[in-house]
N, C-alpha and C. Protein backbone atom coordinates (compact mmCIF):
# COMPACT_ATOMS: atom_id res chain seq x y z
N UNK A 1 -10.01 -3.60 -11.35
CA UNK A 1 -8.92 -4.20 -12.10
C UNK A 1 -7.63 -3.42 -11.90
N UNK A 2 -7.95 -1.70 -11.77
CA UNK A 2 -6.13 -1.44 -11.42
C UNK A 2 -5.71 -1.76 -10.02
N UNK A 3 -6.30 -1.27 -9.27
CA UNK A 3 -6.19 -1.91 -8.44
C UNK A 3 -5.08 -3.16 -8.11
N UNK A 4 -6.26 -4.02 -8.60
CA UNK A 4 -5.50 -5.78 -8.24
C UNK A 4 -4.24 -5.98 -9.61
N UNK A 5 -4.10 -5.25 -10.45
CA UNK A 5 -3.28 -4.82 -11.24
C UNK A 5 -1.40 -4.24 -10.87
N UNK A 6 -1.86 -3.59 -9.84
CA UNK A 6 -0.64 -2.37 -9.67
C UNK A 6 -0.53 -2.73 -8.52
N UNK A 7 -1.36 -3.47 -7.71
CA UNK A 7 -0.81 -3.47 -5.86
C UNK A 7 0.23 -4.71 -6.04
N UNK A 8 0.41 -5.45 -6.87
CA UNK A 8 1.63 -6.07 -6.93
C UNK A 8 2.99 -5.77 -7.64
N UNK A 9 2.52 -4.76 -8.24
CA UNK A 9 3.78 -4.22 -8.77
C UNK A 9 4.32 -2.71 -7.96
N UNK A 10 3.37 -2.50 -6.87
CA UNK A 10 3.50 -1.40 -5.99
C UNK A 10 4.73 -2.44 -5.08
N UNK A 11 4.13 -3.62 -4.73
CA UNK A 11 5.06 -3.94 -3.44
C UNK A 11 6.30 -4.84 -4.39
N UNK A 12 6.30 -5.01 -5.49
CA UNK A 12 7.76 -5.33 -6.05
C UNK A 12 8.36 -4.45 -6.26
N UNK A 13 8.22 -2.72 -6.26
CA UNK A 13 8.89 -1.74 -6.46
C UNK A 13 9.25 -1.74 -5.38
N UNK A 14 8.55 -1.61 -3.98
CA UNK A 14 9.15 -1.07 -2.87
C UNK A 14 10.36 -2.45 -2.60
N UNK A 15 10.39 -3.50 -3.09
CA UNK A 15 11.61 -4.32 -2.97
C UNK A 15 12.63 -3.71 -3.48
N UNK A 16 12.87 -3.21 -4.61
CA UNK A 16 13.80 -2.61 -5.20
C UNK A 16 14.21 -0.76 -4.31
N UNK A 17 13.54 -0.45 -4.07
CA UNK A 17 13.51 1.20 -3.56
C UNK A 17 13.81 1.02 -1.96
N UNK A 18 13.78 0.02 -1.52
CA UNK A 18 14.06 0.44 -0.10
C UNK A 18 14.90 -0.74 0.69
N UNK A 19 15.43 -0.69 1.37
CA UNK A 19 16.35 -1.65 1.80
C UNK A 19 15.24 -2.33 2.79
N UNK A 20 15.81 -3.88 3.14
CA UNK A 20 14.99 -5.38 4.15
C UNK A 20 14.23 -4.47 5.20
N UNK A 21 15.37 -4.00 5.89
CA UNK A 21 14.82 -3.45 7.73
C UNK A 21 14.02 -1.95 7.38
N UNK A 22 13.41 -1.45 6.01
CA UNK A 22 12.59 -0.32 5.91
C UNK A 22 11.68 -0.58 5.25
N UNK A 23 11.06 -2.09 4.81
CA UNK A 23 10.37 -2.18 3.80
C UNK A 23 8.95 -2.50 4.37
N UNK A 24 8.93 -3.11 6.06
CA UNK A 24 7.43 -3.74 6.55
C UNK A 24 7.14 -2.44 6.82
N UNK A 25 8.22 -1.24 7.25
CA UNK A 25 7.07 0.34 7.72
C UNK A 25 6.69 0.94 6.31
N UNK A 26 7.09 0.84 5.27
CA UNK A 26 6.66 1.47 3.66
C UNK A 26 5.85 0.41 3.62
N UNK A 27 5.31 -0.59 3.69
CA UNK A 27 4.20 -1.86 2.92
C UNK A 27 3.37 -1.27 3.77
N UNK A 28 3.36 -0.68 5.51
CA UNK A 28 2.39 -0.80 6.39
C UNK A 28 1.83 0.44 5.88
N UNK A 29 2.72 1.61 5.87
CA UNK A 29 1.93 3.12 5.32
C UNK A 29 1.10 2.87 3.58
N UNK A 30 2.26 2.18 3.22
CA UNK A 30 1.57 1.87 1.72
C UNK A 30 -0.55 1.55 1.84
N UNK A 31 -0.49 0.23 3.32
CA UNK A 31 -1.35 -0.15 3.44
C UNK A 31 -2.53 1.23 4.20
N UNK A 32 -1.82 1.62 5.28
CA UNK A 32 -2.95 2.95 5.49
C UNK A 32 -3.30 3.91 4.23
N UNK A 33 -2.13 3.88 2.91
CA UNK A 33 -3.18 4.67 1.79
C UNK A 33 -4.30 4.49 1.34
N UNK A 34 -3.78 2.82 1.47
CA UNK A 34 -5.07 2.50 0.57
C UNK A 34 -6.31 2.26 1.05
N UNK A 35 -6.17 1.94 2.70
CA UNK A 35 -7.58 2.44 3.34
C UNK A 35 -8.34 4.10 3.32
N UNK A 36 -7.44 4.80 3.28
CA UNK A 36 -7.46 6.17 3.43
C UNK A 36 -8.33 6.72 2.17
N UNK A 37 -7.82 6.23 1.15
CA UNK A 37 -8.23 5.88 -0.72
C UNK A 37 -9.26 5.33 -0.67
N UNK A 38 -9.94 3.83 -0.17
CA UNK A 38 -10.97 3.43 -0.06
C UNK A 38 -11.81 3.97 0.61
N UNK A 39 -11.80 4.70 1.91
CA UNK A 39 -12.79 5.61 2.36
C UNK A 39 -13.01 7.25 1.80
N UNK A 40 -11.80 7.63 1.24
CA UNK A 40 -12.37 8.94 0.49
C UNK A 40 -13.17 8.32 -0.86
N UNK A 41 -12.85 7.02 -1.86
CA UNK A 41 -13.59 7.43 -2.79
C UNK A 41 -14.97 6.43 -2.23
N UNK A 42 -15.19 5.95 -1.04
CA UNK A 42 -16.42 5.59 -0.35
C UNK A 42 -17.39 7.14 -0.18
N UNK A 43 -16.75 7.47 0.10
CA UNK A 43 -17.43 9.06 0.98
C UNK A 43 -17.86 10.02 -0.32
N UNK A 44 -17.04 10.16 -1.51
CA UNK A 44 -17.33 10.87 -2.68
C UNK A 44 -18.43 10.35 -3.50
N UNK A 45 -18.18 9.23 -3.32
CA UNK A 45 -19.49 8.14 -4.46
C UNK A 45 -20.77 8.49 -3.01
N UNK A 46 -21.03 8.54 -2.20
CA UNK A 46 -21.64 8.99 -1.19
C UNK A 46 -22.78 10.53 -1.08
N UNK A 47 -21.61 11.35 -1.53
CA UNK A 47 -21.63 13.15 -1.76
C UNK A 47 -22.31 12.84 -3.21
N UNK A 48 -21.84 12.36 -3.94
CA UNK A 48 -21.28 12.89 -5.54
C UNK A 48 -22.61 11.73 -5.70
N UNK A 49 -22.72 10.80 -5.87
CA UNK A 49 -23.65 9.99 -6.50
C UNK A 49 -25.09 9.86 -6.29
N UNK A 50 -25.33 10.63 -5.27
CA UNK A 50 -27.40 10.80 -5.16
C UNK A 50 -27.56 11.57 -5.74
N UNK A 51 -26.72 13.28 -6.35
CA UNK A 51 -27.24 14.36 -6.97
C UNK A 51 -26.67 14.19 -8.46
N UNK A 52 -25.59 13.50 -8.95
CA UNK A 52 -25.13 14.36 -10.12
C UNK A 52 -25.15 12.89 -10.90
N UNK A 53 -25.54 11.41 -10.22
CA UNK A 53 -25.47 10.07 -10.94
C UNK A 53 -24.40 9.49 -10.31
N UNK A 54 -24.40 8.28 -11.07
CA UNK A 54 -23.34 7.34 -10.67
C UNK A 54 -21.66 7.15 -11.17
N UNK A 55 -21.69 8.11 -12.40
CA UNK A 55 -20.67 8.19 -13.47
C UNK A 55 -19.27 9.44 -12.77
N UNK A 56 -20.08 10.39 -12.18
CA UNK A 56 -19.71 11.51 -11.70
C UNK A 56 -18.19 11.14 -10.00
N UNK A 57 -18.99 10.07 -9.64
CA UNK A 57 -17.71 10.17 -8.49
C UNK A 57 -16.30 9.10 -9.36
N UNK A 58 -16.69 8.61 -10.61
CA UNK A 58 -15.93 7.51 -10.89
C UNK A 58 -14.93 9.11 -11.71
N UNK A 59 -15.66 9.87 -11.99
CA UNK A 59 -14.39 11.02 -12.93
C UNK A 59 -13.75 11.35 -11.95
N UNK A 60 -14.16 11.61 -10.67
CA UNK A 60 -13.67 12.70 -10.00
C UNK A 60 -12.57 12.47 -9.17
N UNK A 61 -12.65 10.63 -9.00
CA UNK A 61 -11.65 9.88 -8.36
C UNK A 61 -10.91 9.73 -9.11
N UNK A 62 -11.01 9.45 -10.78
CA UNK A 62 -10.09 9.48 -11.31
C UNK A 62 -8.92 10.23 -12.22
N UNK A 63 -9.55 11.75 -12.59
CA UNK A 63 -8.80 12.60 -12.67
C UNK A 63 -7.26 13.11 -11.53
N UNK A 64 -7.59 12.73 -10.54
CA UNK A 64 -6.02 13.13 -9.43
C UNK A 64 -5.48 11.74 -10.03
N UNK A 65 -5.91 10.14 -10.18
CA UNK A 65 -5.08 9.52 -10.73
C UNK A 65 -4.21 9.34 -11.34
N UNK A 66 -4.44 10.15 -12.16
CA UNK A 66 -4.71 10.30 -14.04
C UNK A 66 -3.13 11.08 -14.28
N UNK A 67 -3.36 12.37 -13.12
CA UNK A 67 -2.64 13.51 -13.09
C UNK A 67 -1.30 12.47 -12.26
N UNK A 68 -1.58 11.98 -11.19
CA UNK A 68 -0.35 11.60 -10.48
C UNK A 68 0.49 10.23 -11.45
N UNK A 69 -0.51 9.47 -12.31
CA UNK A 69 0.35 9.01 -12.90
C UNK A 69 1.25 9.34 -14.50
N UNK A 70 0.50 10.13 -14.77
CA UNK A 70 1.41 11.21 -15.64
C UNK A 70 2.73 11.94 -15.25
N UNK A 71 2.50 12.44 -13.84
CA UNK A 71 3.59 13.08 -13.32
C UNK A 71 5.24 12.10 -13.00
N UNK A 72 4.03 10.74 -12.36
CA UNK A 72 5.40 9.50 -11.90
C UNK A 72 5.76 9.05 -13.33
N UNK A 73 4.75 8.89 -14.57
CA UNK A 73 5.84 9.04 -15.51
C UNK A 73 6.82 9.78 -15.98
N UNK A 74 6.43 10.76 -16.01
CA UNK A 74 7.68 11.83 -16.59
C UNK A 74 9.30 12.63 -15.84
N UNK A 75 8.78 11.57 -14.28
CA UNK A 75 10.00 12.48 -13.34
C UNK A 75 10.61 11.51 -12.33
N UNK A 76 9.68 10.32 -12.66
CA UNK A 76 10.66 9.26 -12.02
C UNK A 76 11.68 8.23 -13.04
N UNK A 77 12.75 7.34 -12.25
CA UNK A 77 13.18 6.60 -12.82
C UNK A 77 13.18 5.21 -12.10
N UNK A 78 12.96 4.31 -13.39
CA UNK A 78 12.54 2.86 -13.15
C UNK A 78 13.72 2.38 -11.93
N UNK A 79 13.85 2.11 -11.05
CA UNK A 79 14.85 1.33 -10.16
C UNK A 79 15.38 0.49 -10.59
N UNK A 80 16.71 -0.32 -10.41
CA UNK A 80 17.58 -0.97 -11.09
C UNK A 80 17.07 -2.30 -9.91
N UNK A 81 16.56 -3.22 -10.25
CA UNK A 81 16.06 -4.77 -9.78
C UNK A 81 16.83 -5.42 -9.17
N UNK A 82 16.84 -5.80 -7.85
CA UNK A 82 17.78 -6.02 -6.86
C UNK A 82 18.66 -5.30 -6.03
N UNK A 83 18.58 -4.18 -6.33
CA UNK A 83 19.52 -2.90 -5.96
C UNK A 83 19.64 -2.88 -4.52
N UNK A 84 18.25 -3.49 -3.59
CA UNK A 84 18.47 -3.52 -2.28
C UNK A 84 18.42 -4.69 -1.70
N UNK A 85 18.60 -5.45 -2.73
CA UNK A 85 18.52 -7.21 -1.92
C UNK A 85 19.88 -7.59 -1.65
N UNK A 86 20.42 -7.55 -0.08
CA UNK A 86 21.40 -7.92 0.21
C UNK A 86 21.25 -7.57 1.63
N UNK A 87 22.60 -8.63 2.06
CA UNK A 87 22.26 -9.19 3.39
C UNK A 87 23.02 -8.26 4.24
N UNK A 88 22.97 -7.12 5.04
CA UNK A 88 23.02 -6.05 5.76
C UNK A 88 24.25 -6.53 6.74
N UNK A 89 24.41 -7.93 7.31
CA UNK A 89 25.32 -8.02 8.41
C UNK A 89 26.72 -8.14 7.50
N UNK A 90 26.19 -8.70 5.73
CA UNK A 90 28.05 -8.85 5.36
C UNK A 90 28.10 -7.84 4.01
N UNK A 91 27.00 -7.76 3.54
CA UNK A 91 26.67 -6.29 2.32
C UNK A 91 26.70 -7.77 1.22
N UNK A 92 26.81 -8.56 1.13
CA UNK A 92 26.42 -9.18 0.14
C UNK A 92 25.45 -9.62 -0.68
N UNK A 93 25.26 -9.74 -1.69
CA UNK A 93 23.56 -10.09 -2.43
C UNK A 93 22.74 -11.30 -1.86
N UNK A 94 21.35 -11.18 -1.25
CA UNK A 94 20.82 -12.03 -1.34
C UNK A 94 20.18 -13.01 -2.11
């Protein structure tokens, strides 16, 4: 559920945070995280779940979560909505 939760509000942020001609290479790296993410917490539930149970890789993935979204609360700021929608050849809003 966060997941399918936040990956749409991941790629409506990067609308706002990055201008047209930088946004398919941030969606594409965005996209190698989350393979990168799906095979480490593949590989931990792997390690972590024949010896210590099944409960154990779900903490362990989610404590760095936990921590990184605590941190993006307290030190980022919300982007102002539309800030990069505009058309580059005349600078006007799209």
């Amino acid at each position: 559920m966060a997941v399918g939760g936040v990956l749409p509000l991941t790629f409506s942020l990067l609308g706002d945070l990055y201008p047209p001609t930088k946004r398919t290479a941030v969606s594409g790296w965005i996209g190698v995280g989350m393979g990168i993410g799906i095979g480490t917490g593949q590989n931990l539930a792997g390690m972590l779940g024949p010896p210590f149970g099944w409960r154990v890789p779900f903490f362990v993935a989610a404590c760095p979560a936990i921590v990184v979204g605590i941190l993006i609360y307290l030190f980022t700021e919300e982007p102002k909505r539309g800030s990069m929608d505009h058309d580059p050849r005349d600078g006007e809003l799209v």
